[in-house]
N, C-alpha and C. Protein backbone atom coordinates (compact mmCIF):
# COMPACT_ATOMS: atom_id res chain seq x y z
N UNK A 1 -14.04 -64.37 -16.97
CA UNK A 1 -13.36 -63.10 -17.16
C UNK A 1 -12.98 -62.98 -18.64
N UNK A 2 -13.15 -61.67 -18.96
CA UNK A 2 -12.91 -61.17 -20.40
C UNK A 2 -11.33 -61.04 -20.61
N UNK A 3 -10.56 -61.69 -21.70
CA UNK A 3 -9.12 -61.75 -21.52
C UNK A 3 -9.06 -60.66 -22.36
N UNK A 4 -8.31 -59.47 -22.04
CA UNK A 4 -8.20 -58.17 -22.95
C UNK A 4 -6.69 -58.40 -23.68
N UNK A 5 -6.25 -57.71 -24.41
CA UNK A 5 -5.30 -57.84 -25.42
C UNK A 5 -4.21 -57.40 -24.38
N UNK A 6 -2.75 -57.38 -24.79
CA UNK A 6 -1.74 -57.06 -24.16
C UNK A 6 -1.62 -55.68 -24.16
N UNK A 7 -1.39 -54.62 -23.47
CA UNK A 7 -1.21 -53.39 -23.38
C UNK A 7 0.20 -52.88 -22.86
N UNK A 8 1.36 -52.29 -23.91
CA UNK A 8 2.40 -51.73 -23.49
C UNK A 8 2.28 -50.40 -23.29
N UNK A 9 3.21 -50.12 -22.34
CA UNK A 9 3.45 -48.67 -21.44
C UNK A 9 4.46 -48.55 -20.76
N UNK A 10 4.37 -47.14 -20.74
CA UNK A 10 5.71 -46.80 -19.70
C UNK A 10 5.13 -46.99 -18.53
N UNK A 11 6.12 -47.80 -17.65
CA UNK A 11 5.69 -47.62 -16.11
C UNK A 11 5.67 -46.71 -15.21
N UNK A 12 5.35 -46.30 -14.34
CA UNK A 12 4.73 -45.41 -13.04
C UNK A 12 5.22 -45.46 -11.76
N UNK A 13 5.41 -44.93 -11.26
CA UNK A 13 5.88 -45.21 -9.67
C UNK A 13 4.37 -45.55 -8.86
N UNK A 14 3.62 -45.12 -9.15
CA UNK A 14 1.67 -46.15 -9.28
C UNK A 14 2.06 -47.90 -9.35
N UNK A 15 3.26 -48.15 -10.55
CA UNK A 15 3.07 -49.59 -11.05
C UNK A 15 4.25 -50.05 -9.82
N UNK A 16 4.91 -49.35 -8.68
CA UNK A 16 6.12 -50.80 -8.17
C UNK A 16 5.50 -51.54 -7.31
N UNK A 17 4.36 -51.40 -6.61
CA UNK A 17 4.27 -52.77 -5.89
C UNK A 17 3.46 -53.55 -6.82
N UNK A 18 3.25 -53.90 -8.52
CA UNK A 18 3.23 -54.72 -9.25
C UNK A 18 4.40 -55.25 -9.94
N UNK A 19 5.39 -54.42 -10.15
CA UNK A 19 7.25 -54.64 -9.96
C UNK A 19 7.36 -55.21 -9.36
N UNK A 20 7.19 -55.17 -7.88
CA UNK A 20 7.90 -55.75 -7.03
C UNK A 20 7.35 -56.85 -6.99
N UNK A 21 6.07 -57.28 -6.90
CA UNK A 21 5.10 -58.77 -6.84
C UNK A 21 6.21 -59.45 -8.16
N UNK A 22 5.97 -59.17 -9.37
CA UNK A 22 6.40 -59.95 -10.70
C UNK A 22 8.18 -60.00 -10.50
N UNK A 23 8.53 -59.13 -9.65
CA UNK A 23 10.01 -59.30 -9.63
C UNK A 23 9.81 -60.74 -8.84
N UNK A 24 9.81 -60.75 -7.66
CA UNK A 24 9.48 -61.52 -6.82
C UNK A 24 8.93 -63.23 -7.22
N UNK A 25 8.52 -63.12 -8.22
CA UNK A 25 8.18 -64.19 -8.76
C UNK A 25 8.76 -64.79 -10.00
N UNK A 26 9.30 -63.79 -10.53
CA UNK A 26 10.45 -64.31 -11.92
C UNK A 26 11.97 -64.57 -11.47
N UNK A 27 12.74 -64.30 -10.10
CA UNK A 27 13.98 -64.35 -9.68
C UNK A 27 14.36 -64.86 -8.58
N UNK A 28 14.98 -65.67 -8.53
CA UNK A 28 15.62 -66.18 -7.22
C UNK A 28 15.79 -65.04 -6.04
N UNK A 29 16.89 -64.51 -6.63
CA UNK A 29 17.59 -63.67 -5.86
C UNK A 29 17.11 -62.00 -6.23
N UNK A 30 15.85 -61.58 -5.80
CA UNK A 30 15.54 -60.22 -5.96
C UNK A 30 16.15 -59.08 -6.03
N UNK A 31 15.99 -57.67 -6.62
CA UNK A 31 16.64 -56.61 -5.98
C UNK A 31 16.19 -56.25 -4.80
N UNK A 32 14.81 -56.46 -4.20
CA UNK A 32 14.22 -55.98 -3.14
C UNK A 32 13.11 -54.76 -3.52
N UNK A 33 12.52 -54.50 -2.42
CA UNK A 33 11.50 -53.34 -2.62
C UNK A 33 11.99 -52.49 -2.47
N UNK A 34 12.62 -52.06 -1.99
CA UNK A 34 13.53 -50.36 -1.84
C UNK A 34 14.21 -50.01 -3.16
N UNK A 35 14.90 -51.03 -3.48
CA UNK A 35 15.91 -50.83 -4.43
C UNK A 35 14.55 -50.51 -5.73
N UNK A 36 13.66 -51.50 -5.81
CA UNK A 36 12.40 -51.02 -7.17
C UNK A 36 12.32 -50.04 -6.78
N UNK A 37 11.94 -49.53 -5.48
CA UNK A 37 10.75 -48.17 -5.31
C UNK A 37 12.24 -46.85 -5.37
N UNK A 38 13.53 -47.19 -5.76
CA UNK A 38 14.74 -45.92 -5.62
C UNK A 38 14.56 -45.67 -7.56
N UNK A 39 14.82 -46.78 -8.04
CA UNK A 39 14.95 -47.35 -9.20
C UNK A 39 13.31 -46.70 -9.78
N UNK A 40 12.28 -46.75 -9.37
CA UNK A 40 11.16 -45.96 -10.27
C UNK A 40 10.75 -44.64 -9.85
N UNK A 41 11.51 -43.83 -8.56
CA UNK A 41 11.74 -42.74 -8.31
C UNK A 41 13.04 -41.60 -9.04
N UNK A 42 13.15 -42.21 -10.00
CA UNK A 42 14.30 -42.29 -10.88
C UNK A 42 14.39 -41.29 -12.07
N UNK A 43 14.18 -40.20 -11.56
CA UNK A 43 13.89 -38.78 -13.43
C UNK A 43 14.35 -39.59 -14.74
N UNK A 44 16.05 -40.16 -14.01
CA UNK A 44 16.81 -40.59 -15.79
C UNK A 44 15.97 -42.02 -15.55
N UNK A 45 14.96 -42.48 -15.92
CA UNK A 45 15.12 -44.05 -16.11
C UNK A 45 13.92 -44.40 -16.89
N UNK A 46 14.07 -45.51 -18.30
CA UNK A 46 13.59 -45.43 -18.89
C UNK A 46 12.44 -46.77 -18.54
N UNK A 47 11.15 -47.26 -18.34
CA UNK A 47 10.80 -48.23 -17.82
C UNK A 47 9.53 -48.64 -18.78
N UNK A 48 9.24 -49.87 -19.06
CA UNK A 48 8.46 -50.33 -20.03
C UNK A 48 7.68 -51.98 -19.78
N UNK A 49 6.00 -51.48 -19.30
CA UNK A 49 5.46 -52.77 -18.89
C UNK A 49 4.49 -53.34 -19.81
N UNK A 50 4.32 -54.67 -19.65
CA UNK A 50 2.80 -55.48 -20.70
C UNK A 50 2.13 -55.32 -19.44
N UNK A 51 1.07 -55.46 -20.00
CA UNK A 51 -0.55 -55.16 -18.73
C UNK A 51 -1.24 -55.91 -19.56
N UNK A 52 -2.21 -57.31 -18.90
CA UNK A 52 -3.60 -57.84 -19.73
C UNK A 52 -4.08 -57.63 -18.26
N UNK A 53 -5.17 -57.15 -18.41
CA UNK A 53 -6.84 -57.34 -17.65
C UNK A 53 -6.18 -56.36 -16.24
N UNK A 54 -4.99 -55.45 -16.58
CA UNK A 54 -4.57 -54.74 -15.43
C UNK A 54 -3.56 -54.79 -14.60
N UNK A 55 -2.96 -56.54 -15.05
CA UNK A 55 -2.27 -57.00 -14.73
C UNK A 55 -0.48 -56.80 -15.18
N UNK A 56 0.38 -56.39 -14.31
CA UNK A 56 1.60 -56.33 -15.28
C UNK A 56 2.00 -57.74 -15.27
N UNK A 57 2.82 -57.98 -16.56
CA UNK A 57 2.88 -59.47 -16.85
C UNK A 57 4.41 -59.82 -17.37
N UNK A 58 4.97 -58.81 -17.94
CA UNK A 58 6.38 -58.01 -18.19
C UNK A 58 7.08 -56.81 -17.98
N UNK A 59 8.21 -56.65 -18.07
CA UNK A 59 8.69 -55.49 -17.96
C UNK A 59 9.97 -55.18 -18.27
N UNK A 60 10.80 -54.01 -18.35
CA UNK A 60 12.24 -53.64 -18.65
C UNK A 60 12.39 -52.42 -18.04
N UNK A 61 13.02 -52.48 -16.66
CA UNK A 61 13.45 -51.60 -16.45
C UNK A 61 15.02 -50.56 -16.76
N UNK A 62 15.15 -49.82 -17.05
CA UNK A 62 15.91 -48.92 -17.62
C UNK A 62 16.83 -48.07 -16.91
N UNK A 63 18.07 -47.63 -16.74
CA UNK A 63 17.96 -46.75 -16.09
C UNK A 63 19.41 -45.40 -16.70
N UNK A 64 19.15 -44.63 -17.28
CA UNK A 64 19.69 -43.64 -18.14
C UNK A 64 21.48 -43.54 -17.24
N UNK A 65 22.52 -43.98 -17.79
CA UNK A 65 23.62 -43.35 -16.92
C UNK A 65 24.44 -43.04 -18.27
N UNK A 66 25.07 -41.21 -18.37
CA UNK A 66 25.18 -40.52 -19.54
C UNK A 66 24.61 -40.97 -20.85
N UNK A 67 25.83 -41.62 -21.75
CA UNK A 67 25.23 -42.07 -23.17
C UNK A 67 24.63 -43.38 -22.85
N UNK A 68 24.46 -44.00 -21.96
CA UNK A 68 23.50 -45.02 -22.36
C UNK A 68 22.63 -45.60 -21.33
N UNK A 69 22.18 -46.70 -21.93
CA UNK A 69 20.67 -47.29 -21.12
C UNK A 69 21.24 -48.41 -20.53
N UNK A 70 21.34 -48.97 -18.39
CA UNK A 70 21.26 -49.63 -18.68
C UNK A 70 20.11 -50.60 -17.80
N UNK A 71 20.07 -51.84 -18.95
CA UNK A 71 18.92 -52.36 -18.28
C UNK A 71 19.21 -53.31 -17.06
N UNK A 72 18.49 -52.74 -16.20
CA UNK A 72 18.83 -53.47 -14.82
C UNK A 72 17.82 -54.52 -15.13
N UNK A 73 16.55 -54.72 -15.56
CA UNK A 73 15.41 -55.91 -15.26
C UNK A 73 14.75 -56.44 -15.89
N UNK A 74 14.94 -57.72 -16.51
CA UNK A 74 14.43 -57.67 -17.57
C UNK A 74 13.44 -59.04 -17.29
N UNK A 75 11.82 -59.11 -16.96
CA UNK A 75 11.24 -60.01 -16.16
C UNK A 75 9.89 -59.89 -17.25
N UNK A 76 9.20 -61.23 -17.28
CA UNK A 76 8.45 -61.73 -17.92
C UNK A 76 7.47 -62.82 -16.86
N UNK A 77 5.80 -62.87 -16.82
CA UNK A 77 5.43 -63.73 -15.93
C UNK A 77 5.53 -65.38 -16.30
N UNK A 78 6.19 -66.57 -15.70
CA UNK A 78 6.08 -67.49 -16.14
C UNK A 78 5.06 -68.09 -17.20
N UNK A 79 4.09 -67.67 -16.75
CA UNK A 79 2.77 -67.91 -18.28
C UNK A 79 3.11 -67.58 -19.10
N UNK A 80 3.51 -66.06 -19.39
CA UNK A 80 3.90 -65.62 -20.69
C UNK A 80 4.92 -65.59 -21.28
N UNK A 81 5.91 -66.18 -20.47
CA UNK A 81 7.28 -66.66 -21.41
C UNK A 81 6.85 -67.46 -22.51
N UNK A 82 7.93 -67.01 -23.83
CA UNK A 82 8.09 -67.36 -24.93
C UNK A 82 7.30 -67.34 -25.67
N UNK A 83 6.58 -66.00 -25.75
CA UNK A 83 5.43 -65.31 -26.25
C UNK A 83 5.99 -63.87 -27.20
N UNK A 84 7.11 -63.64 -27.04
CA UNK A 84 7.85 -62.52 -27.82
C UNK A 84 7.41 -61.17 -27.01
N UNK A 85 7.37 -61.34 -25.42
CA UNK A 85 6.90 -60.25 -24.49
C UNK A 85 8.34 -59.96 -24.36
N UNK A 86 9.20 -60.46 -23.98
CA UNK A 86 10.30 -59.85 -24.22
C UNK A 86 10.88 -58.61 -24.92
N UNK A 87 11.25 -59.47 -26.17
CA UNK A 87 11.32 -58.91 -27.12
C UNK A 87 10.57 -58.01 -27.70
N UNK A 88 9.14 -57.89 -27.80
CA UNK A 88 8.42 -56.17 -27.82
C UNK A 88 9.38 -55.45 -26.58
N UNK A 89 9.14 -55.56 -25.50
CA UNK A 89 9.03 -54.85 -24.66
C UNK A 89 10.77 -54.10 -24.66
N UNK A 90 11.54 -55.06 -24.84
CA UNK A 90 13.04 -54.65 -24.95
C UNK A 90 13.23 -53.75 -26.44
N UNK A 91 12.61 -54.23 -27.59
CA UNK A 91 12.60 -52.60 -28.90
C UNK A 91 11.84 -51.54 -28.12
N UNK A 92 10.61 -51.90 -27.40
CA UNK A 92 9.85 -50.54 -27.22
C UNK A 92 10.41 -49.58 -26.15
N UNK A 93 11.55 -50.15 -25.44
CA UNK A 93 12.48 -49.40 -24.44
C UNK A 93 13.46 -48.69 -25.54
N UNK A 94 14.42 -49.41 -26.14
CA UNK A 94 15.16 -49.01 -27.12
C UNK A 94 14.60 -47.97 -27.85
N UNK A 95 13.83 -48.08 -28.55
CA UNK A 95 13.13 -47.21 -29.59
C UNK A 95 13.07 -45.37 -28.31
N UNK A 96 12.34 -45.67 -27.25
CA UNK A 96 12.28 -44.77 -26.11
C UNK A 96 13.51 -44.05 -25.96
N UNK A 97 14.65 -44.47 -25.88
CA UNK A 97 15.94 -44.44 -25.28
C UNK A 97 16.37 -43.79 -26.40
N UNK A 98 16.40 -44.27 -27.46
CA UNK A 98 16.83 -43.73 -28.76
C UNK A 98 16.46 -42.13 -29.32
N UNK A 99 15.10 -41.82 -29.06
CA UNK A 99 14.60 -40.55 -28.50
C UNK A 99 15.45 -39.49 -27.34
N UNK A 100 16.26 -40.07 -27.10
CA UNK A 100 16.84 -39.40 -26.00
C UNK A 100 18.31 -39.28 -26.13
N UNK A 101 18.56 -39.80 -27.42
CA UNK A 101 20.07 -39.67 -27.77
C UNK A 101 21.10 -40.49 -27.09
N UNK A 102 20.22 -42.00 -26.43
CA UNK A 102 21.12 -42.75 -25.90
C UNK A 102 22.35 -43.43 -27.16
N UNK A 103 23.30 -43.81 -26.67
CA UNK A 103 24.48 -44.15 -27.68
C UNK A 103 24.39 -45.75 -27.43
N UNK A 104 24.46 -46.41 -26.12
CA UNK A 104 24.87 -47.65 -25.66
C UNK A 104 23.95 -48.15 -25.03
N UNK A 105 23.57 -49.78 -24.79
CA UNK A 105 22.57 -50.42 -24.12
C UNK A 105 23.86 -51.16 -23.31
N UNK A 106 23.48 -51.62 -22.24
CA UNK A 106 24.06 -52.49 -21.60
C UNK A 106 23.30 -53.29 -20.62
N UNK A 107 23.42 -54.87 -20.27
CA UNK A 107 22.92 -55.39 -19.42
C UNK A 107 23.52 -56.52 -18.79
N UNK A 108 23.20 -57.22 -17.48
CA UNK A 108 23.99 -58.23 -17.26
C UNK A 108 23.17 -59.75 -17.09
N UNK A 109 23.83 -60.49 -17.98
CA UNK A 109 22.86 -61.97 -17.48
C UNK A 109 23.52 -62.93 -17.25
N UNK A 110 22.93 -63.58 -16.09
CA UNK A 110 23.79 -64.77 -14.99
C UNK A 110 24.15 -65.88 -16.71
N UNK A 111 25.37 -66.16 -16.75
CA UNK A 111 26.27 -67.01 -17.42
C UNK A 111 25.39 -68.67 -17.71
N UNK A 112 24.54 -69.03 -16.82
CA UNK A 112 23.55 -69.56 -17.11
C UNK A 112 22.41 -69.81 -17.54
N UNK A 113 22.22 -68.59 -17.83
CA UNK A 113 20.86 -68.17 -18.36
C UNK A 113 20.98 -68.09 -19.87
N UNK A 114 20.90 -69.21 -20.17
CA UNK A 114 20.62 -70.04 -22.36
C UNK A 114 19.91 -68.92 -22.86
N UNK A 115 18.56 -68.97 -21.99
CA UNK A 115 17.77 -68.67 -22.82
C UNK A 115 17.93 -67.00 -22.72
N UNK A 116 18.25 -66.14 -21.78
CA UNK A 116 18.14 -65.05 -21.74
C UNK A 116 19.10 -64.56 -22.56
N UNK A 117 20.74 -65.22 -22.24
CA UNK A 117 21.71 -64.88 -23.21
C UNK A 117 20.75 -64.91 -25.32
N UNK A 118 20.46 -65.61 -25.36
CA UNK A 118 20.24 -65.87 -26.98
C UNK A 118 19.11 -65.24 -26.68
N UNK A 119 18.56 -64.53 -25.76
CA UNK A 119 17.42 -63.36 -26.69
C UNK A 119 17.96 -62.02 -26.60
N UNK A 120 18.81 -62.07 -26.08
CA UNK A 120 19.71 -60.84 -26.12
C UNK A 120 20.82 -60.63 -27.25
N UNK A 121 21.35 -61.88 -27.79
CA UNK A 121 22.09 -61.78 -29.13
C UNK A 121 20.76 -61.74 -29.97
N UNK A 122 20.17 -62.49 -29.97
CA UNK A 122 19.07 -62.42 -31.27
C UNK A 122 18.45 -60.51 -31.85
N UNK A 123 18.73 -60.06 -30.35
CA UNK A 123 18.56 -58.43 -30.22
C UNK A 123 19.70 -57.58 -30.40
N UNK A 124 20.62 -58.02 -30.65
CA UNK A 124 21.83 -57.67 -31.51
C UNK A 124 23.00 -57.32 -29.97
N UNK A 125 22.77 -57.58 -29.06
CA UNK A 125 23.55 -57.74 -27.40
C UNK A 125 24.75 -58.67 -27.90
N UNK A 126 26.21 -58.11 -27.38
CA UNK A 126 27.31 -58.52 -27.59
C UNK A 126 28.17 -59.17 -25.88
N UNK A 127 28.42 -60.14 -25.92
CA UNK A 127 29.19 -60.34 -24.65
C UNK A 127 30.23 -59.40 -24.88
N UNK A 128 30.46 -58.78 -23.77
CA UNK A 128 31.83 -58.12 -23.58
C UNK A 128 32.51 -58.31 -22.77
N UNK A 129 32.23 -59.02 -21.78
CA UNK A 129 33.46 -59.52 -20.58
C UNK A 129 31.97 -60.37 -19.59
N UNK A 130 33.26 -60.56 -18.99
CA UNK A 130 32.50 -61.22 -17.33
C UNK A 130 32.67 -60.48 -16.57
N UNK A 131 31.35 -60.59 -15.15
CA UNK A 131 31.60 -60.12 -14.28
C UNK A 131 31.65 -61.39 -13.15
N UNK A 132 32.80 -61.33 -12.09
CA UNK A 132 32.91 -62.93 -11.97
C UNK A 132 32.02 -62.24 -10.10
N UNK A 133 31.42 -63.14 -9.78
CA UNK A 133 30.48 -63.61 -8.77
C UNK A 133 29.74 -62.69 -8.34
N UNK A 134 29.11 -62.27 -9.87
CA UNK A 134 28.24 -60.86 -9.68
C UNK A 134 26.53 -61.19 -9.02
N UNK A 135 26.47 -62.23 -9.00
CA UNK A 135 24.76 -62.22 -8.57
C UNK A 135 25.29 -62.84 -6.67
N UNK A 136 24.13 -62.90 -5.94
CA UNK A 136 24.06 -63.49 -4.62
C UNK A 136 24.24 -64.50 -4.26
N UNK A 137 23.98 -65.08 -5.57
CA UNK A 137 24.04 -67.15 -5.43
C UNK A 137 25.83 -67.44 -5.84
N UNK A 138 27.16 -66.05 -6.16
CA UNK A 138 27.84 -66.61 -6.40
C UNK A 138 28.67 -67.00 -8.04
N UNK A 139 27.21 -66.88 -8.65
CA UNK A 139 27.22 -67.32 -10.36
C UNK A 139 27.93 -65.86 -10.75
N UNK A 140 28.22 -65.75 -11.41
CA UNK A 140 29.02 -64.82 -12.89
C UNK A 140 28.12 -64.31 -13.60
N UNK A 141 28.26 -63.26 -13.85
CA UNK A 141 27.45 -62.68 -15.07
C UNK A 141 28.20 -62.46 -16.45
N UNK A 142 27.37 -62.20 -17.53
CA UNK A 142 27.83 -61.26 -18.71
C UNK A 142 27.75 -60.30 -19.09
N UNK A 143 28.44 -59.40 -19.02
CA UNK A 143 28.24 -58.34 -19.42
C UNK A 143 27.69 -58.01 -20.73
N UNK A 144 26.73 -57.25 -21.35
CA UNK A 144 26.62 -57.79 -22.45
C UNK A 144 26.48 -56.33 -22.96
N UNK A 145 26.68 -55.54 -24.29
CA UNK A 145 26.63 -54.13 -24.53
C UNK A 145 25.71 -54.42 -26.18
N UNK A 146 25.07 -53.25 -26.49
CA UNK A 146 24.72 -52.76 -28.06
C UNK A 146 24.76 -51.55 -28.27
N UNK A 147 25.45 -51.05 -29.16
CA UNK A 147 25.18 -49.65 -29.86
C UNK A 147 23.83 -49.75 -30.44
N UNK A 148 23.67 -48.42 -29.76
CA UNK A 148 22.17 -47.37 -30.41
C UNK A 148 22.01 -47.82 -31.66
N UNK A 149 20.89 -47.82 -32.09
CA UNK A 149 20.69 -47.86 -33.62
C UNK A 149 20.79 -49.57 -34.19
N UNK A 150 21.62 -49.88 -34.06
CA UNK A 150 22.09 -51.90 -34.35
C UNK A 150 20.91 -52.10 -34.68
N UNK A 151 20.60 -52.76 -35.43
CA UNK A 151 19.62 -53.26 -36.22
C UNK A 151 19.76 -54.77 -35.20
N UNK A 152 18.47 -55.57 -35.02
CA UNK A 152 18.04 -56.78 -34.36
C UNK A 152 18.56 -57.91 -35.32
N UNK A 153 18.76 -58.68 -34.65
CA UNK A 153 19.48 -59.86 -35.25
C UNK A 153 18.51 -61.03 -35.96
């Protein structure tokens, strides 16, 4: 098979049962299929996938509430972690959002998560509080916020 280059895009309500497969495989504790397929039936929501050979392989889902964006999902396929799929994919939402006169980003990541926390400061993401036994397993989250515009860290 011919390995084609990475291809970013906005996602589709065409793309959730490839959401839902890659959710499914990057998270313990899923949102579920309903909750993707409410979440990409969604007018305000801003959504942004990598595709090689057809395949989605990342993603950021978005979802517009007044001044800001926030990101409910932020999933990468085990292969391609630590490839800077992330990080495209999280400016190329921003940059989107920014078009739209968003003011604020916000997102939440389980208090354990090293690596997710420090790619989210490295992206200029500020802890702003806890949320205490916000995931299913019990764990805590962070709340984490950026103003529009913030230049990347």
């Amino acid at each position: 098979m011919v390995v084609r280059p990475i291809v970013i895009r906005m996602l589709t309500y065409e793309d959730t049962n490839q959401i839902i497969e890659l959710e499914r495989l990057c998270f313990e504790y899923p949102l579920g299929e309903r909750t993707i397929q409410t979440y990409m039936e969604m007018l305000d929501q801003i959504s942004v996938g990598a595709f090689q050979n057809g395949r989605l392989i990342g993603l950021v889902l978005g979802v517009v509430e007044n001044d800001s964006l926030h990101i409910v999902m932020v999933a990468v396929h085990p292969l391609y972690r630590r490839q800077g799929i992330a990080s495209t994919l999280m400016e190329k939402t921003e940059n989107l959002a920014l078009a739209r006169d968003i003011k604020y980003f916000t997102l939440e990541v389980d208090v354990f998560n090293s690596s997710a926390i420090k790619l989210c400061q490295k992206l200029g993401y500020r802890i702003t509080r806890i949320i205490e036994r916000y995931y299913e397993n019990g764990n805590d989250a962070f709340l984490m916020t950026k103003r529009a515009g913030q230049e990347f860290a």
